[in-house]
C-alpha atoms as a PDB file:
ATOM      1  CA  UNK A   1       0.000   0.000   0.000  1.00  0.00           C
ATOM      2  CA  UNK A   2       2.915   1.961   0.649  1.00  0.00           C
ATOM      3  CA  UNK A   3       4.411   1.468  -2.525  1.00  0.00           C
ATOM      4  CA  UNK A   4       1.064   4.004  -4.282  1.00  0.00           C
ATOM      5  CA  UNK A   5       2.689   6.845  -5.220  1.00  0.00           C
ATOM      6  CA  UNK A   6      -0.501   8.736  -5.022  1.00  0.00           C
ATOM      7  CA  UNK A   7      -1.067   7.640  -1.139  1.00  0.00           C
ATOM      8  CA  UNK A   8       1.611  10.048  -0.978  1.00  0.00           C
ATOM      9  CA  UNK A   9       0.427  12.594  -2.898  1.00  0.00           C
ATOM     10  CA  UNK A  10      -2.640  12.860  -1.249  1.00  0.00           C
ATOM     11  CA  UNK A  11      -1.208  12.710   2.092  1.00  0.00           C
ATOM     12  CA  UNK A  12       0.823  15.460   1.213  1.00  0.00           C
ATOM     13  CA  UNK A  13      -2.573  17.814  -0.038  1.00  0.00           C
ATOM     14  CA  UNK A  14      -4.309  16.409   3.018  1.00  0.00           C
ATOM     15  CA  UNK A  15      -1.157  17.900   5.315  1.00  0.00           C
ATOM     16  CA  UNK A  16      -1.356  21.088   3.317  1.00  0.00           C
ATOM     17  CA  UNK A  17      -5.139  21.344   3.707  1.00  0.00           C
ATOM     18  CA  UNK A  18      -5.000  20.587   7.531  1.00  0.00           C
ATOM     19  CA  UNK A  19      -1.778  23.289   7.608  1.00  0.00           C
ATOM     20  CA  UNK A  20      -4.762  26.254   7.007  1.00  0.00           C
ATOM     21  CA  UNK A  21      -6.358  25.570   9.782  1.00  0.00           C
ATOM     22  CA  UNK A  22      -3.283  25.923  12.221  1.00  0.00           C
ATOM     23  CA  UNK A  23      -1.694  29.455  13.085  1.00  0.00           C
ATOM     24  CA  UNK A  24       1.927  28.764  11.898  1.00  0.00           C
ATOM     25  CA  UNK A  25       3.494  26.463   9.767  1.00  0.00           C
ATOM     26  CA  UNK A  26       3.791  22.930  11.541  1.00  0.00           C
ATOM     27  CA  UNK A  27       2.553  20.748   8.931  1.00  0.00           C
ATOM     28  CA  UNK A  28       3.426  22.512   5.603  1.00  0.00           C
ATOM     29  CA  UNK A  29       7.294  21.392   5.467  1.00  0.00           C
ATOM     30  CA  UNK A  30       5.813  17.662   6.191  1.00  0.00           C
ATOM     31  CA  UNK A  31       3.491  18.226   3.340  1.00  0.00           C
ATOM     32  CA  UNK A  32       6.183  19.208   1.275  1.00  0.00           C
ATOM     33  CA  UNK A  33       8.108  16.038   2.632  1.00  0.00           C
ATOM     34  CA  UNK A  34       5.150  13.689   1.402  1.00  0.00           C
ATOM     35  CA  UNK A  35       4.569  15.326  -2.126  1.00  0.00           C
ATOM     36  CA  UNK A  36       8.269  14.976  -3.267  1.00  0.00           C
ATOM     37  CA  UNK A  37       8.326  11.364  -1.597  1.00  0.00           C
ATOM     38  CA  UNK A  38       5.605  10.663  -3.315  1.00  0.00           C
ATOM     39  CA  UNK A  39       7.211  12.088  -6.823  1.00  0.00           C
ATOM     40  CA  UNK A  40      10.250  10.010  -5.769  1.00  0.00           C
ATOM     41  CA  UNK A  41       8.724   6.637  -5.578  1.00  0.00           C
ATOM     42  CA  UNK A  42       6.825   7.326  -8.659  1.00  0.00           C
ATOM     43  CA  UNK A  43       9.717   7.678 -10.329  1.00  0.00           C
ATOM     44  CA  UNK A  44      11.245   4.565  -8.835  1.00  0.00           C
ATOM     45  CA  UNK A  45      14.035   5.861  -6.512  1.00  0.00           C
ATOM     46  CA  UNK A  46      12.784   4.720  -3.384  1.00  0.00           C
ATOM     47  CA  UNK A  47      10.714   1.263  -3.295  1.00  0.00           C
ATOM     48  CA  UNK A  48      10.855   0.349   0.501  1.00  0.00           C
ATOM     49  CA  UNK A  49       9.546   1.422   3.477  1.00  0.00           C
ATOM     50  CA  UNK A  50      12.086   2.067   5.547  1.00  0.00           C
ATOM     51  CA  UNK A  51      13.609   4.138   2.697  1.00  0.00           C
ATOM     52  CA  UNK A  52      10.324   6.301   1.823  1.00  0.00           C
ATOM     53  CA  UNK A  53      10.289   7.261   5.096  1.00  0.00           C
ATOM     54  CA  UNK A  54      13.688   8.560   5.190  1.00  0.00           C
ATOM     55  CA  UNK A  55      13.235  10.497   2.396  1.00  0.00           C
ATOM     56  CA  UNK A  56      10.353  11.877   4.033  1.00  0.00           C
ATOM     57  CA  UNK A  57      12.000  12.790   6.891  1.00  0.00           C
ATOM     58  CA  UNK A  58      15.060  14.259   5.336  1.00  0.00           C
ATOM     59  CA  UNK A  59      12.552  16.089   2.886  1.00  0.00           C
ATOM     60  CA  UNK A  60       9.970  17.498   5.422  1.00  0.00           C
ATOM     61  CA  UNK A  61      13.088  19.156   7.311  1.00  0.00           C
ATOM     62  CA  UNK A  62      14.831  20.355   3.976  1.00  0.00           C
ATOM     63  CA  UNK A  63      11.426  22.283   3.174  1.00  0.00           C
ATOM     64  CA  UNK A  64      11.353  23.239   6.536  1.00  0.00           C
ATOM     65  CA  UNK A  65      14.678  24.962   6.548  1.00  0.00           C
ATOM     66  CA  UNK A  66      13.882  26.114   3.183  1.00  0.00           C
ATOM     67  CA  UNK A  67      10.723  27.884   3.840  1.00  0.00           C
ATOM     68  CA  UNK A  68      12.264  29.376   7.394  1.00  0.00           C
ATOM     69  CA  UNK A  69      14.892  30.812   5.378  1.00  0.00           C
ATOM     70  CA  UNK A  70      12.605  32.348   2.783  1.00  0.00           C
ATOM     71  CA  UNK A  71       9.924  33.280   4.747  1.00  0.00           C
ATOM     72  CA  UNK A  72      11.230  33.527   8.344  1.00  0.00           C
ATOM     73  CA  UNK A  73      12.555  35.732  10.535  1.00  0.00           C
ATOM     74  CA  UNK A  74      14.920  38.463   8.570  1.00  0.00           C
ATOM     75  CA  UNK A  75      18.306  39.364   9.807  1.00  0.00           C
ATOM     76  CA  UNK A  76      18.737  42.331  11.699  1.00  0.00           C
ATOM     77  CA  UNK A  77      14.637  42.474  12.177  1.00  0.00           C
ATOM     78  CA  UNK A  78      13.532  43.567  15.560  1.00  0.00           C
ATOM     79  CA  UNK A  79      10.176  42.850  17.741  1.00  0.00           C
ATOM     80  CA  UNK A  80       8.815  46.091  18.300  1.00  0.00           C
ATOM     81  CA  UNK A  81       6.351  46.051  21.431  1.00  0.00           C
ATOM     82  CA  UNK A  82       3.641  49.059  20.991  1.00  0.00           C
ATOM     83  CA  UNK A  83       1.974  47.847  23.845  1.00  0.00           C
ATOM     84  CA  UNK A  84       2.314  46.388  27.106  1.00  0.00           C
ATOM     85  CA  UNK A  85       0.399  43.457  27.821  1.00  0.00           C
ATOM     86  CA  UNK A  86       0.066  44.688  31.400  1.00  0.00           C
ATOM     87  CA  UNK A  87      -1.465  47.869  30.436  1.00  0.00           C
END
């Protein structure tokens, strides 16, 4: 069952989907992880398991650090406080 390269795919659009309903990112690198697992075993790179989920793994955090670095927190940038939260 595994071995589907759609099961993948649509785990991946299932993390994605679940990801707008959170208030940060916490499931969009893992969605990222499963799509491009799931375009790996399709094109017969990975064929077990254990392997698949390695990839996803290694993937998921990849897309992780990618999007933190495109999208994150910038150099330099500063939390400015306009107001106390004991006021």
């Amino acid at each position: 069952m595994w071995r589907e390269p759609w099961l993948w795919m649509v785990a991946g659009v299932g993390l994605a989907i679940c990801e707008m309903f959170l208030p940060g990112f916490y499931l969009l690198g893992f969605a990222v992880g499963a799509v491009l697992t799931g375009a790996l075993v399709w094109a017969g790179l990975v064929t077990s398991l254990p392997a698949m989920l390695f990839a996803m793994a290694v993937l998921a955090v990849a897309a992780w650090f990618a999007m933190r670095r495109w999208a994150g927190v910038r150099r330099g940038q500063k939390k400015i406080w306009h107001r106390d939260i004991n006021d």
